[in-house]
C-alpha atoms as a PDB file:
ATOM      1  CA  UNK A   1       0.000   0.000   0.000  1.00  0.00           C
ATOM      2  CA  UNK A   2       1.745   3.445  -0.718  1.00  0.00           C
ATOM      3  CA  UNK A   3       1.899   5.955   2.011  1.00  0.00           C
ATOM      4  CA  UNK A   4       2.162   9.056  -0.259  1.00  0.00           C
ATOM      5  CA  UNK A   5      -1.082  10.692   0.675  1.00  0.00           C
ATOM      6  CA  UNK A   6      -0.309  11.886   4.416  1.00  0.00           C
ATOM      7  CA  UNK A   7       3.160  13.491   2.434  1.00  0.00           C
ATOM      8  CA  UNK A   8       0.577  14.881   0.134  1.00  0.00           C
ATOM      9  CA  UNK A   9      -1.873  16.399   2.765  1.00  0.00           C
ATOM     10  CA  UNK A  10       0.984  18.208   4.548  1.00  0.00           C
ATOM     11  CA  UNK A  11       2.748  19.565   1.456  1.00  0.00           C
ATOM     12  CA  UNK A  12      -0.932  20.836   0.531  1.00  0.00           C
ATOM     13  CA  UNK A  13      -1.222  22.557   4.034  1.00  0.00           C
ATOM     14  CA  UNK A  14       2.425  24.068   3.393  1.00  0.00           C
ATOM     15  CA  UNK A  15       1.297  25.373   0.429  1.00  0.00           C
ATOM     16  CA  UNK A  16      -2.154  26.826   1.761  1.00  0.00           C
ATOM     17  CA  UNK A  17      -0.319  28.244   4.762  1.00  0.00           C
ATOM     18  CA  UNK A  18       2.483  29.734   2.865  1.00  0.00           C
ATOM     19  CA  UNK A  19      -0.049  31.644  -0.027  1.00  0.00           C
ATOM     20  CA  UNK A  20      -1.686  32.857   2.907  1.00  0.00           C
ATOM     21  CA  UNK A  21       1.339  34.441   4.433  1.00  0.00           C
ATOM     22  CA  UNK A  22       2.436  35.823   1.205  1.00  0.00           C
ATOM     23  CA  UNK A  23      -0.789  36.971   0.813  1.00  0.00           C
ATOM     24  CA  UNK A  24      -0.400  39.452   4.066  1.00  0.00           C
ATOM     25  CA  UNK A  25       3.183  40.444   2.871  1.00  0.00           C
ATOM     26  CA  UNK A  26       3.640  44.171   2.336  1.00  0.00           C
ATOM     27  CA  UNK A  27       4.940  44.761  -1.820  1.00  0.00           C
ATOM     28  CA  UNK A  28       7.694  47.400  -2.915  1.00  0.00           C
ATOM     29  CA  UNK A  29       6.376  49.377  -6.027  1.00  0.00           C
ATOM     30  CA  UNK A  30       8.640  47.636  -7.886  1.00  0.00           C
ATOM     31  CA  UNK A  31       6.490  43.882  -6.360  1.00  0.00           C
ATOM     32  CA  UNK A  32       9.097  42.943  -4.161  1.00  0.00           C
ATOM     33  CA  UNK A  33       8.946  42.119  -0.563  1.00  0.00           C
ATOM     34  CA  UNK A  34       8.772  44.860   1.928  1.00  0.00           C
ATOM     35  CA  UNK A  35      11.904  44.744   4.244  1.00  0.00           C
ATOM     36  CA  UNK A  36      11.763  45.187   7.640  1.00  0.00           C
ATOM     37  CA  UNK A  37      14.175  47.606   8.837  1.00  0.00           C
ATOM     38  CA  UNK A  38      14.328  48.934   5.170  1.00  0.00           C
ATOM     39  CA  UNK A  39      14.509  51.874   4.071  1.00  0.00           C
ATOM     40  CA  UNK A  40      11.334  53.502   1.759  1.00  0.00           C
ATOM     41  CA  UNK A  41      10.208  56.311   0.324  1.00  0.00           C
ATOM     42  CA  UNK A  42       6.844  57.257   0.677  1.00  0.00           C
ATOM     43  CA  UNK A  43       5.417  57.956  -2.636  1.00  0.00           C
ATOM     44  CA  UNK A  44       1.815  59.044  -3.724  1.00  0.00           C
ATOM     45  CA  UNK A  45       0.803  57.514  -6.483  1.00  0.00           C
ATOM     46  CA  UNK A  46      -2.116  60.257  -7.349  1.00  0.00           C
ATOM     47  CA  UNK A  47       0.332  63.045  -6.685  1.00  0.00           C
ATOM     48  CA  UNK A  48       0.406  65.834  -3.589  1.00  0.00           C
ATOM     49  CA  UNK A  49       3.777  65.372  -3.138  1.00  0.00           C
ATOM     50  CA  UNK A  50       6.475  63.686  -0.740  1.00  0.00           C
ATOM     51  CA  UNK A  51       6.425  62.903   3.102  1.00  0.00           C
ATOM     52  CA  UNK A  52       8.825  64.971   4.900  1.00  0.00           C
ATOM     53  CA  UNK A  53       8.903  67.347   8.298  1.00  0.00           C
ATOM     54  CA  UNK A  54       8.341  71.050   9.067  1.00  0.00           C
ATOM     55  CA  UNK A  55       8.368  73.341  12.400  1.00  0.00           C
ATOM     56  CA  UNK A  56       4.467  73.270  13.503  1.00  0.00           C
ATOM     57  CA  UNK A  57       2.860  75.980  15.865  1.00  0.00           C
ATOM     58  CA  UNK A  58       0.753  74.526  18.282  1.00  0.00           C
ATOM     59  CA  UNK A  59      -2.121  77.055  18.951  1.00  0.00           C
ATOM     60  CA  UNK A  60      -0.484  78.826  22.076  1.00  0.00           C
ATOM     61  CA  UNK A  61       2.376  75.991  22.488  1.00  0.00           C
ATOM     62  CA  UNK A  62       5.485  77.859  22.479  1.00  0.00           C
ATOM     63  CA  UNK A  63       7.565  74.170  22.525  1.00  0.00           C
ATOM     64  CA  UNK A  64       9.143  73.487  18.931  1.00  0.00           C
ATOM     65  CA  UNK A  65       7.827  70.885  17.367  1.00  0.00           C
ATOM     66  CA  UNK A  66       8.530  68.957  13.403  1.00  0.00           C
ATOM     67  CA  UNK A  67       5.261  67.962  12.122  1.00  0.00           C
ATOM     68  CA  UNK A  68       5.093  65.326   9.315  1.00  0.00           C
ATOM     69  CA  UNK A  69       3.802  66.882   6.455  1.00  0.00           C
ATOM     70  CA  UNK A  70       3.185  65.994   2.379  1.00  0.00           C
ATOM     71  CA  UNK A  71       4.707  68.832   0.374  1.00  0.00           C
ATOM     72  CA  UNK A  72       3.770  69.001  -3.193  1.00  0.00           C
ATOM     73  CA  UNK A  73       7.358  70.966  -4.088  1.00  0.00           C
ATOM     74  CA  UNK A  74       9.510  68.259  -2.353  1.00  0.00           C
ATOM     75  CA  UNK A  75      10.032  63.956  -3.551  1.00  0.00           C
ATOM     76  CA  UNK A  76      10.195  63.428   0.544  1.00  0.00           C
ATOM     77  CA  UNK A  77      12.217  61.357   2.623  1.00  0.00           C
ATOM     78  CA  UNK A  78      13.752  58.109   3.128  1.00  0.00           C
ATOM     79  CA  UNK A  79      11.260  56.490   6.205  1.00  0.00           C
ATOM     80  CA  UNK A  80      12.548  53.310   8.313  1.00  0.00           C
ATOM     81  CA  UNK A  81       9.718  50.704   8.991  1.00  0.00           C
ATOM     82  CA  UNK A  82      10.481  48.315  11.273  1.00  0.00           C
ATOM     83  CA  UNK A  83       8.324  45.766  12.964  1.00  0.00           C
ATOM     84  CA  UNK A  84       8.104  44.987  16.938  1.00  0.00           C
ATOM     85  CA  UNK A  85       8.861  41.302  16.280  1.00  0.00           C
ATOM     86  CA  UNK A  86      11.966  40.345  13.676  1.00  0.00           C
ATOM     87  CA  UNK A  87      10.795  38.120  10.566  1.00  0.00           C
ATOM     88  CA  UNK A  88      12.857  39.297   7.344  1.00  0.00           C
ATOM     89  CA  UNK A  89       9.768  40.470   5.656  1.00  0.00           C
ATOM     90  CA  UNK A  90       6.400  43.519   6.674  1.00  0.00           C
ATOM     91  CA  UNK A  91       3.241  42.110   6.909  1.00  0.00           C
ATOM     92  CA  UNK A  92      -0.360  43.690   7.297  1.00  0.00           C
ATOM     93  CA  UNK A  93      -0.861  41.990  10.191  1.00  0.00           C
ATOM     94  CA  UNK A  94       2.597  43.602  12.265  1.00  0.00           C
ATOM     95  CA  UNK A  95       3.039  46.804  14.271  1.00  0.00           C
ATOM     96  CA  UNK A  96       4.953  49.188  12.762  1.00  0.00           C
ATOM     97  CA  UNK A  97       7.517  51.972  14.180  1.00  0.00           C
ATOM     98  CA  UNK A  98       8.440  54.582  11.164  1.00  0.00           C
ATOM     99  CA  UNK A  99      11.496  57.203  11.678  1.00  0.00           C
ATOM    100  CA  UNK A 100      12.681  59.434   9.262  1.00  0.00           C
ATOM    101  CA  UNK A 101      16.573  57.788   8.286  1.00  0.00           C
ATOM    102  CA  UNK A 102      17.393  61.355   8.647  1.00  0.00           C
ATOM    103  CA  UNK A 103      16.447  64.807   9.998  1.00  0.00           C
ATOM    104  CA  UNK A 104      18.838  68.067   9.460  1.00  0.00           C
ATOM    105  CA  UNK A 105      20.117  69.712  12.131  1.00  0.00           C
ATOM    106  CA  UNK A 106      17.523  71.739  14.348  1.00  0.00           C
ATOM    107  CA  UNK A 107      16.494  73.209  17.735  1.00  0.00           C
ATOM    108  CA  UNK A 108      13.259  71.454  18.049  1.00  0.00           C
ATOM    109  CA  UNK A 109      14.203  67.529  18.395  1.00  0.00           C
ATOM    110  CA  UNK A 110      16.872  64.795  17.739  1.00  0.00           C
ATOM    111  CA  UNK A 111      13.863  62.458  17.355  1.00  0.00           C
ATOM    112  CA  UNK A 112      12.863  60.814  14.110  1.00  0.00           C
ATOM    113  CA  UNK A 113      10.179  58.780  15.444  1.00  0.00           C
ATOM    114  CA  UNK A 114       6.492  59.502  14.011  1.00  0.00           C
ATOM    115  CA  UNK A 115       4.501  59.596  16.944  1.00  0.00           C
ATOM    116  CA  UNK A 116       0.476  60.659  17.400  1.00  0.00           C
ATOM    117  CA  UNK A 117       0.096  63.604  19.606  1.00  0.00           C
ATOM    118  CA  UNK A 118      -2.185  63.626  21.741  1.00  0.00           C
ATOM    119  CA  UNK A 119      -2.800  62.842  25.355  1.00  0.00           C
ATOM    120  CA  UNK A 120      -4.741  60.035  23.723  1.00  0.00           C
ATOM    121  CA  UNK A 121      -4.534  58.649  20.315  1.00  0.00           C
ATOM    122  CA  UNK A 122      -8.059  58.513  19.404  1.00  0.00           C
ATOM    123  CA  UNK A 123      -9.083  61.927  21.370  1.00  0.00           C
ATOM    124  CA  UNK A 124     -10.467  63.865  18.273  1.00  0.00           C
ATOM    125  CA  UNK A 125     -10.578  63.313  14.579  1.00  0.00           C
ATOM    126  CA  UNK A 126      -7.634  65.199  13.615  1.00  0.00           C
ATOM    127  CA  UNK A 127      -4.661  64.108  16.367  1.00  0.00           C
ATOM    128  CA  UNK A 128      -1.794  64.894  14.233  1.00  0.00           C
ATOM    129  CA  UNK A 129       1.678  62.969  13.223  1.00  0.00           C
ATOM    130  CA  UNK A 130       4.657  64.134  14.970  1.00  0.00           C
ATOM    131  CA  UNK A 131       8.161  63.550  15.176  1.00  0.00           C
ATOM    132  CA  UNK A 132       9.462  62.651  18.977  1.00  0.00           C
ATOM    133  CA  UNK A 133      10.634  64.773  21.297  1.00  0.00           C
ATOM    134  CA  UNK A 134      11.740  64.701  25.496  1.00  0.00           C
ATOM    135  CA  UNK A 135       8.503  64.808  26.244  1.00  0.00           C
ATOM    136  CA  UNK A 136       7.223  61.555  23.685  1.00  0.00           C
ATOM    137  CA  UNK A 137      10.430  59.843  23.051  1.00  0.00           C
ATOM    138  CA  UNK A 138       8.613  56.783  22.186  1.00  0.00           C
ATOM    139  CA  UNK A 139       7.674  56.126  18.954  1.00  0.00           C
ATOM    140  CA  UNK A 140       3.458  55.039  18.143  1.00  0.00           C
ATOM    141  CA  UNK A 141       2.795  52.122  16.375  1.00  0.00           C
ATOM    142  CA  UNK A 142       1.463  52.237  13.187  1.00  0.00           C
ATOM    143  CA  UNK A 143       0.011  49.425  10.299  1.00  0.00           C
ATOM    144  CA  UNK A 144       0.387  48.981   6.978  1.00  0.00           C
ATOM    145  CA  UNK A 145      -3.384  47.947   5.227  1.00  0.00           C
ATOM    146  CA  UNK A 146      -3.927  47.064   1.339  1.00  0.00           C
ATOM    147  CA  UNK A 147      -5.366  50.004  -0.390  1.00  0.00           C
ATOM    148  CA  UNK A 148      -5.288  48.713  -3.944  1.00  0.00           C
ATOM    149  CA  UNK A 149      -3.840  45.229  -4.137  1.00  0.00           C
ATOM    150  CA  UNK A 150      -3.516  44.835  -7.558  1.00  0.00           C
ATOM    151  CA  UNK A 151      -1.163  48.417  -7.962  1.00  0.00           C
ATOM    152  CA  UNK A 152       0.502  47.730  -4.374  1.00  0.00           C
ATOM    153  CA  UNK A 153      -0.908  50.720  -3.131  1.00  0.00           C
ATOM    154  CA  UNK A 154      -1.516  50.393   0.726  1.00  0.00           C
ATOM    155  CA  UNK A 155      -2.660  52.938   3.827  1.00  0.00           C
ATOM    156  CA  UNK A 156      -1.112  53.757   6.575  1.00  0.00           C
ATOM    157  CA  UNK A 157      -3.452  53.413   9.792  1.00  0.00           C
ATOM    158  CA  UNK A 158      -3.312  53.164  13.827  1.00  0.00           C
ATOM    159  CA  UNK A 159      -5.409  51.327  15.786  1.00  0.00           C
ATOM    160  CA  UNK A 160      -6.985  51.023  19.625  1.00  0.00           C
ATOM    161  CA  UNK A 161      -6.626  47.935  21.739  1.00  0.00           C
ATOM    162  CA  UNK A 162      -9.808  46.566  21.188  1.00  0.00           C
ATOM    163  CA  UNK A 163      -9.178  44.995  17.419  1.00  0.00           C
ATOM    164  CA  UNK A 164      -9.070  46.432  13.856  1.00  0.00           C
ATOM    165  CA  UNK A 165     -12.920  48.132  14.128  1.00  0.00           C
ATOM    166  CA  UNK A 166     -10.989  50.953  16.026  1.00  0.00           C
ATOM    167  CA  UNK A 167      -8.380  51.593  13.566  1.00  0.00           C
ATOM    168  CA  UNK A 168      -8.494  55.131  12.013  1.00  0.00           C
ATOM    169  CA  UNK A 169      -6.779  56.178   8.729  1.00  0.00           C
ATOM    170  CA  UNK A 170      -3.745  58.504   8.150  1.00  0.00           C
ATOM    171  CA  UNK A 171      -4.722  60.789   6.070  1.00  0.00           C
ATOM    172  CA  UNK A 172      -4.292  64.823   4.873  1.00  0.00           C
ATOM    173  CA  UNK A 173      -5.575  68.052   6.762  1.00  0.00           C
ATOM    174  CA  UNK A 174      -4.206  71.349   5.739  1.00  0.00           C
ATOM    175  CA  UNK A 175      -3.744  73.725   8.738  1.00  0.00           C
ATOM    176  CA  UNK A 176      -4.506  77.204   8.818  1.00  0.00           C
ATOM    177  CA  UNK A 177      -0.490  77.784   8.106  1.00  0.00           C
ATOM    178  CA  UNK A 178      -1.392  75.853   4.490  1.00  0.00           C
ATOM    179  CA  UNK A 179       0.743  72.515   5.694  1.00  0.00           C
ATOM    180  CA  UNK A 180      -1.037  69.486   4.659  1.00  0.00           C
ATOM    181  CA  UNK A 181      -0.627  67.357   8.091  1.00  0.00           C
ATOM    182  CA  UNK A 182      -0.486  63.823   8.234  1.00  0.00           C
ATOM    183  CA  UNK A 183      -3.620  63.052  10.841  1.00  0.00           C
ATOM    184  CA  UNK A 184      -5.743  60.854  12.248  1.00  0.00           C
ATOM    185  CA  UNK A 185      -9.226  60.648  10.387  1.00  0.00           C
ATOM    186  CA  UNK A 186     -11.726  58.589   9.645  1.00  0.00           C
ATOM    187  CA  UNK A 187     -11.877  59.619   6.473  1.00  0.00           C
ATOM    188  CA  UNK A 188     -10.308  59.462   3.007  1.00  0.00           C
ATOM    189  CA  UNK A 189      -6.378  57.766   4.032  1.00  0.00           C
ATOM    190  CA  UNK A 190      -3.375  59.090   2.213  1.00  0.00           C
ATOM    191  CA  UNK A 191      -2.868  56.734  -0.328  1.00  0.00           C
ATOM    192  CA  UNK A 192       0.923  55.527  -0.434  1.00  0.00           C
ATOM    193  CA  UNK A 193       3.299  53.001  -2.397  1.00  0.00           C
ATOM    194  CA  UNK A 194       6.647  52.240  -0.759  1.00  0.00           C
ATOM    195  CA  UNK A 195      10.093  52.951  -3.555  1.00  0.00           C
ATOM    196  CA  UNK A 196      13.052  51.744  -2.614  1.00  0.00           C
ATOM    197  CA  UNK A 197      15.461  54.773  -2.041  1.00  0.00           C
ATOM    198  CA  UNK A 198      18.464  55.385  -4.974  1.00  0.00           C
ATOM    199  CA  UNK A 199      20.121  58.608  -6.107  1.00  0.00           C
ATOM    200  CA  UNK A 200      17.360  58.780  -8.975  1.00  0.00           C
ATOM    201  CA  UNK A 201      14.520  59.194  -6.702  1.00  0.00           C
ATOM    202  CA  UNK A 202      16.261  61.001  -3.948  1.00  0.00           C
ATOM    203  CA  UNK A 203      17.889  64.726  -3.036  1.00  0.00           C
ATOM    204  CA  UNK A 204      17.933  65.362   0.465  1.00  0.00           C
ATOM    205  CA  UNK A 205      15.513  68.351   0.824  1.00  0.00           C
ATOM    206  CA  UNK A 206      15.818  70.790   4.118  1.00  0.00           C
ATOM    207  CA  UNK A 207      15.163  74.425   3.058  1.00  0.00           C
ATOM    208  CA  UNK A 208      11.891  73.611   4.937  1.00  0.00           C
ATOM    209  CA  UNK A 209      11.633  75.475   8.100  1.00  0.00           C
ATOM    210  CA  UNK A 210      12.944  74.120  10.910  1.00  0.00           C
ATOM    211  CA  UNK A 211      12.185  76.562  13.299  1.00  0.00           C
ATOM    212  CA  UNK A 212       8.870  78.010  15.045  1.00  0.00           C
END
């Protein structure tokens, strides 16, 4: 009697496990695997403009703060995802830390951490992103969600501790300074794709303000 089909059943269950695993992977624009710990640029696909920091006025806040912003006269720059737990590859599924690889010089903060502020991350529909600072050293955790599988166009979203129902988007909000902030909304998300970073898609850009 041949003893092929238990062999069978398991490779079947390796396959259906591992198509579901690449299914939750996180695609490059150019449809490779998202790295974590790489390095990406943040790219638009409809346009706007790249991802990049500016000095932000609080209301009455005197403190100095770099707001992440899209900028329609800038490309961006490079972001760092990396994952709380260590596989070689970003999944949907995985919390997320994003830094800036690199800030110029400034007063405000050595911090490139994107962090929500706010005393609490879903106080209001338009807590904004931030970069880190003495006060929020900590990074927030963020996920990557599928916006358009079939372009590799994804969302960037952050979510309460009660399951994916109390995720809100990351989206666009100009202030009354004209910056388009990244916030927290429950509406339309800032649609992104993820380049990899090269001297062709790249100029370090920091004629931005970086100063209250």
């Amino acid at each position: 009697m041949k003893t092929t089909t238990p062999l069978s059943l398991t490779s079947l269950l390796l396959l259906v496990f591992t198509l579901t695993a690449t299914a939750d992977i996180v695609f490059d624009s150019d449809g490779d695997f998202l790295r974590n710990g790489g390095t990406y640029m943040l790219s638009p696909p409809n346009g706007g403009g790249g991802i990049l920091a500016a000095a932000i006025k609080q209301g009455s806040d005197r403190d100095c703060s770099l707001g992440v912003i899209q900028h329609e006269s800038y490309t961006g720059w490079p972001v760092t995802i990396s994952a709380l737990v260590r596989p070689t590859f970003i999944s949907t599924s995985f919390q997320l830390l994003l830094s800036f690889a690199y800030i110029p010089p400034n007063v405000c903060t050595k911090n490139s951490d994107w962090i929500i502020k706010s005393s609490n991350d879903f106080e209001g529909n338009r807590a904004a992103v931030m970069l880190g600072d003495d006060k929020n050293p900590v990074g927030s955790l963020f996920f990557i969600k599928s916006y358009d599988s079939s372009k590799n166009y994804y969302k960037l979203v952050v979510c309460g501790g009660r399951g994916d129902e109390h995720c809100r988007n990351i989206g666009v909000d100009k202030d009354e300074n004209g910056y388009k902030r990244l916030v927290v909304t429950e509406g339309e998300p800032l649609v992104l794709q993820f380049d990899k970073v090269n001297k062709g898609n790249f100029a370090f850009e920091s004629n931005l303000s970086m100063v209250v």
